[in-house]
N, C-alpha and C. Protein backbone atom coordinates (compact mmCIF):
# COMPACT_ATOMS: atom_id res chain seq x y z
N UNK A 1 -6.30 14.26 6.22
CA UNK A 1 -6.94 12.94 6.16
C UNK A 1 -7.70 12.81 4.84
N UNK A 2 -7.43 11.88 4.32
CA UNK A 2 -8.34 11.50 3.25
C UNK A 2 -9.82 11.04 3.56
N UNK A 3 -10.74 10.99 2.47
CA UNK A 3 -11.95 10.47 2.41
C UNK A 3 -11.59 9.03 2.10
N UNK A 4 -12.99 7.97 2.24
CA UNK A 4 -12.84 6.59 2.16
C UNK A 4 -12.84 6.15 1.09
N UNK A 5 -13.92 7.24 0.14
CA UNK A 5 -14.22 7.18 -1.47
C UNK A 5 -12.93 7.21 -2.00
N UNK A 6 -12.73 6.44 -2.44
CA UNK A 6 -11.41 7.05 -3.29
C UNK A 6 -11.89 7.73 -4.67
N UNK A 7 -13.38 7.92 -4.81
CA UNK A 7 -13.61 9.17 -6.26
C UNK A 7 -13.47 10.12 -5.73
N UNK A 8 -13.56 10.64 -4.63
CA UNK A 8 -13.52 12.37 -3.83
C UNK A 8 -12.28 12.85 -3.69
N UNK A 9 -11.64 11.46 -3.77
CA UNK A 9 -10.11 11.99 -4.13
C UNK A 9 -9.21 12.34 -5.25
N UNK A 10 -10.30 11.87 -6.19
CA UNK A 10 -9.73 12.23 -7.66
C UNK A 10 -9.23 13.47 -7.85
N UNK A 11 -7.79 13.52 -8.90
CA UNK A 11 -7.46 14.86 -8.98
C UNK A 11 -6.44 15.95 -7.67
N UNK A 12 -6.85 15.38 -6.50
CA UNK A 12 -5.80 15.57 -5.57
C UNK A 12 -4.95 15.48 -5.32
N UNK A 13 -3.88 16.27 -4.89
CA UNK A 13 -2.32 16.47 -4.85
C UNK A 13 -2.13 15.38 -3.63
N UNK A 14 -2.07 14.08 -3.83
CA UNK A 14 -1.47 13.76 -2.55
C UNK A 14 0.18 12.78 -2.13
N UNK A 15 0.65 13.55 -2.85
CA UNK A 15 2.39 13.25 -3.29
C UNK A 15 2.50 13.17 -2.22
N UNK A 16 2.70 14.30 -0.93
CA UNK A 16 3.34 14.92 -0.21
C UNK A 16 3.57 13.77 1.09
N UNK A 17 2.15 12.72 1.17
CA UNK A 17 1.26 11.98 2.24
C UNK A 17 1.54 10.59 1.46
N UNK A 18 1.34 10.31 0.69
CA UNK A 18 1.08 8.44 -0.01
C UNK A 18 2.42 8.24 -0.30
N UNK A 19 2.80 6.97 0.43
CA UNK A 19 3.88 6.38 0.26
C UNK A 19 3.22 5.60 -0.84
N UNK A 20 4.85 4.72 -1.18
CA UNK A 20 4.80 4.03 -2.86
C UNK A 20 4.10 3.14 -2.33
N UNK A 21 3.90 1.80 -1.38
CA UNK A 21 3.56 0.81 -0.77
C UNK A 21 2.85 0.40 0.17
N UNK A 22 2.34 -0.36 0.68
CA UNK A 22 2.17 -0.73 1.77
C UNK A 22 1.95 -2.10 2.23
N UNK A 23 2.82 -2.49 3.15
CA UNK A 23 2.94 -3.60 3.05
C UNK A 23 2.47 -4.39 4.50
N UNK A 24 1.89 -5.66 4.38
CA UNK A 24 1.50 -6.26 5.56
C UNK A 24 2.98 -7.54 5.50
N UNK A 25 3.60 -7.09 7.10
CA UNK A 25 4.78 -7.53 7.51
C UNK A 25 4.51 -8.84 7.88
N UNK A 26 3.40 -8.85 8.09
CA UNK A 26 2.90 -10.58 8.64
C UNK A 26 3.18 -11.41 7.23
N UNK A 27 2.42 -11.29 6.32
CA UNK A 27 2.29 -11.99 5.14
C UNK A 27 3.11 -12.36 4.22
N UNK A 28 3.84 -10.73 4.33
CA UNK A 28 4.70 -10.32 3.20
C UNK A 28 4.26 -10.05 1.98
N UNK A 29 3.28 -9.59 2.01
CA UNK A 29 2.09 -8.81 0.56
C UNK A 29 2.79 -7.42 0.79
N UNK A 30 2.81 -6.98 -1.07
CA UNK A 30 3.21 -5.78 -1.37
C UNK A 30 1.48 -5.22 -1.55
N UNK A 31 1.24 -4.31 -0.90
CA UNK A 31 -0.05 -3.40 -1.62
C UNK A 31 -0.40 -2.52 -1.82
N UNK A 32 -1.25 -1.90 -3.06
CA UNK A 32 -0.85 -0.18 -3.23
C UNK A 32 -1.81 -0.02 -2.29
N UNK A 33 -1.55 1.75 -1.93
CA UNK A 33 -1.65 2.26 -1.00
C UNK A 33 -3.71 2.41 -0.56
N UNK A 34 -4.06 2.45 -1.88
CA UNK A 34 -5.51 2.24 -2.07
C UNK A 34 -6.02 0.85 -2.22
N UNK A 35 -5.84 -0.27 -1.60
CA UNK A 35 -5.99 -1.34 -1.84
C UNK A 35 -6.87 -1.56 -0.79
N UNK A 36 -7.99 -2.38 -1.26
CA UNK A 36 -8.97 -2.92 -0.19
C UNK A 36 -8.44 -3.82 1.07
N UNK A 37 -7.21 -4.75 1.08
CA UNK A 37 -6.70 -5.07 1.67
C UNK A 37 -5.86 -4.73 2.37
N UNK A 38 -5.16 -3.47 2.33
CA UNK A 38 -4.74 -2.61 3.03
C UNK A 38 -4.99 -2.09 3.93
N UNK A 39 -6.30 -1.19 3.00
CA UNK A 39 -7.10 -0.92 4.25
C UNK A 39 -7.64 -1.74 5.13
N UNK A 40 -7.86 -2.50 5.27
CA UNK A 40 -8.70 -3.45 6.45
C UNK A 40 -7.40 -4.04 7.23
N UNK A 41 -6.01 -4.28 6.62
CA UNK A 41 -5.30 -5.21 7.65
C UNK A 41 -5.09 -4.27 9.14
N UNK A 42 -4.57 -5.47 9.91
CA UNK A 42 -4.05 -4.46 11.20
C UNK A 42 -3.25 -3.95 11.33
N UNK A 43 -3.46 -3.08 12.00
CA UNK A 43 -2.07 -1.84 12.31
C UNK A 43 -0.86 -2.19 12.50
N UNK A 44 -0.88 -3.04 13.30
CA UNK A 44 0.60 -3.99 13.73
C UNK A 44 1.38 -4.51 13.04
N UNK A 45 0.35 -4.93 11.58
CA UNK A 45 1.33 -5.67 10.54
C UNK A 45 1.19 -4.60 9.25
N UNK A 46 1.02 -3.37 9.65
CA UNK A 46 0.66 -2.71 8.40
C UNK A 46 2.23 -1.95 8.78
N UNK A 47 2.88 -1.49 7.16
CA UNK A 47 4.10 -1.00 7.43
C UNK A 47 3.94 -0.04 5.75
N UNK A 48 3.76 1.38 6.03
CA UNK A 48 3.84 2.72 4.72
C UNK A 48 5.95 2.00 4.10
N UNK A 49 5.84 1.70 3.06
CA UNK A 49 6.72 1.88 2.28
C UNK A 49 6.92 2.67 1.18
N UNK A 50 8.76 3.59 1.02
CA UNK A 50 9.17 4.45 0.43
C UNK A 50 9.73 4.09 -0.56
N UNK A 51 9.95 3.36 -1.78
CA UNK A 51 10.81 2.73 -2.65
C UNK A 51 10.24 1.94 -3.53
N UNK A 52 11.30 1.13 -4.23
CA UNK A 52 10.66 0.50 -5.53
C UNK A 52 10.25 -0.99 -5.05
N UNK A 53 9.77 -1.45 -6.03
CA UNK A 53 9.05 -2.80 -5.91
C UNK A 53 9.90 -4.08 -5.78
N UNK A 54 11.13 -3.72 -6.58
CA UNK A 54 12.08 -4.94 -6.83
C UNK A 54 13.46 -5.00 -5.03
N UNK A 55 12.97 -3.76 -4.61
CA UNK A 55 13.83 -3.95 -3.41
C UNK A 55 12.66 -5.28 -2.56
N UNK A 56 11.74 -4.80 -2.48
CA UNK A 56 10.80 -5.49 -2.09
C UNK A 56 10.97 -6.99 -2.32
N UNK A 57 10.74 -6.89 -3.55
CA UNK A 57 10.73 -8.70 -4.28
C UNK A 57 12.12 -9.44 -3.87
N UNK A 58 12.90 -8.41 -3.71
CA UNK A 58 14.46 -9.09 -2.71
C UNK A 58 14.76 -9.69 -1.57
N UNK A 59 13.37 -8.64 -1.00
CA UNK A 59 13.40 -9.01 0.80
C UNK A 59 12.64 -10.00 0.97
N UNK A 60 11.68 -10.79 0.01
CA UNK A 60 11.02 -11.99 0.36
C UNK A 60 9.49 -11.56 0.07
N UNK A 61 9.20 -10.58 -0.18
CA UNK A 61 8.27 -9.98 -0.43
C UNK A 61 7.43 -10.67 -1.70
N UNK A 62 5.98 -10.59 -1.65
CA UNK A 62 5.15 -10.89 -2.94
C UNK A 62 4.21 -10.00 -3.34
N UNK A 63 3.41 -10.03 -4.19
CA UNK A 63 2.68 -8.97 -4.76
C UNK A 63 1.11 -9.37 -4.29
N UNK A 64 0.86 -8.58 -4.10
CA UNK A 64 -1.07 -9.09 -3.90
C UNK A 64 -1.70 -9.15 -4.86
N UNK A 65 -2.36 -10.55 -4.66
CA UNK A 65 -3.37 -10.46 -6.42
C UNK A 65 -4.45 -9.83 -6.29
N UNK A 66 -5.03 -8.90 -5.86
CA UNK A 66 -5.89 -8.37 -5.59
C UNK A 66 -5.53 -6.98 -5.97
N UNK A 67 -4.41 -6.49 -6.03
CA UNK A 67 -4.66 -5.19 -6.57
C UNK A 67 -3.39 -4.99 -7.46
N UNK A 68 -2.19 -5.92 -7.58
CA UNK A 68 -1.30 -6.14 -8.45
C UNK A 68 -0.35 -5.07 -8.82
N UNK A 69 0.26 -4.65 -7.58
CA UNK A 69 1.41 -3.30 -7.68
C UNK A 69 2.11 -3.47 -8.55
């Protein structure tokens, strides 16, 4: 489990655990994985994505201006 800080995480190996994305299925916002909006959406519409951005932008998908993947 990670910390909430994301400075305590500086420097940490966490390849293994952080997907490329994350995306709220309701909206259709792309958001990185440390995004304030991320964190707070609900579980239900929260979905860890593995891949690039432009598959994304295919499926109907948009970018969040808030943290700008």
């Amino acid at each position: 489990a990670f910390d909430d800080d994301p400075a305590l995480n500086y420097g940490k190996d966490t390849t293994d655990e952080k997907c490329d994305y994350v995306l709220n299925t309701n909206s259709k916002k792309i958001h990185l994985p440390d995004c304030s909006s991320a964190k707070s959406m609900s579980d239900k519409n929260r979905e860890e994505y593995f891949g690039t951005k432009e598959e994304l932008l295919n499926k109907g998908y948009t970018e969040c201006g808030q943290c700008n993947p």
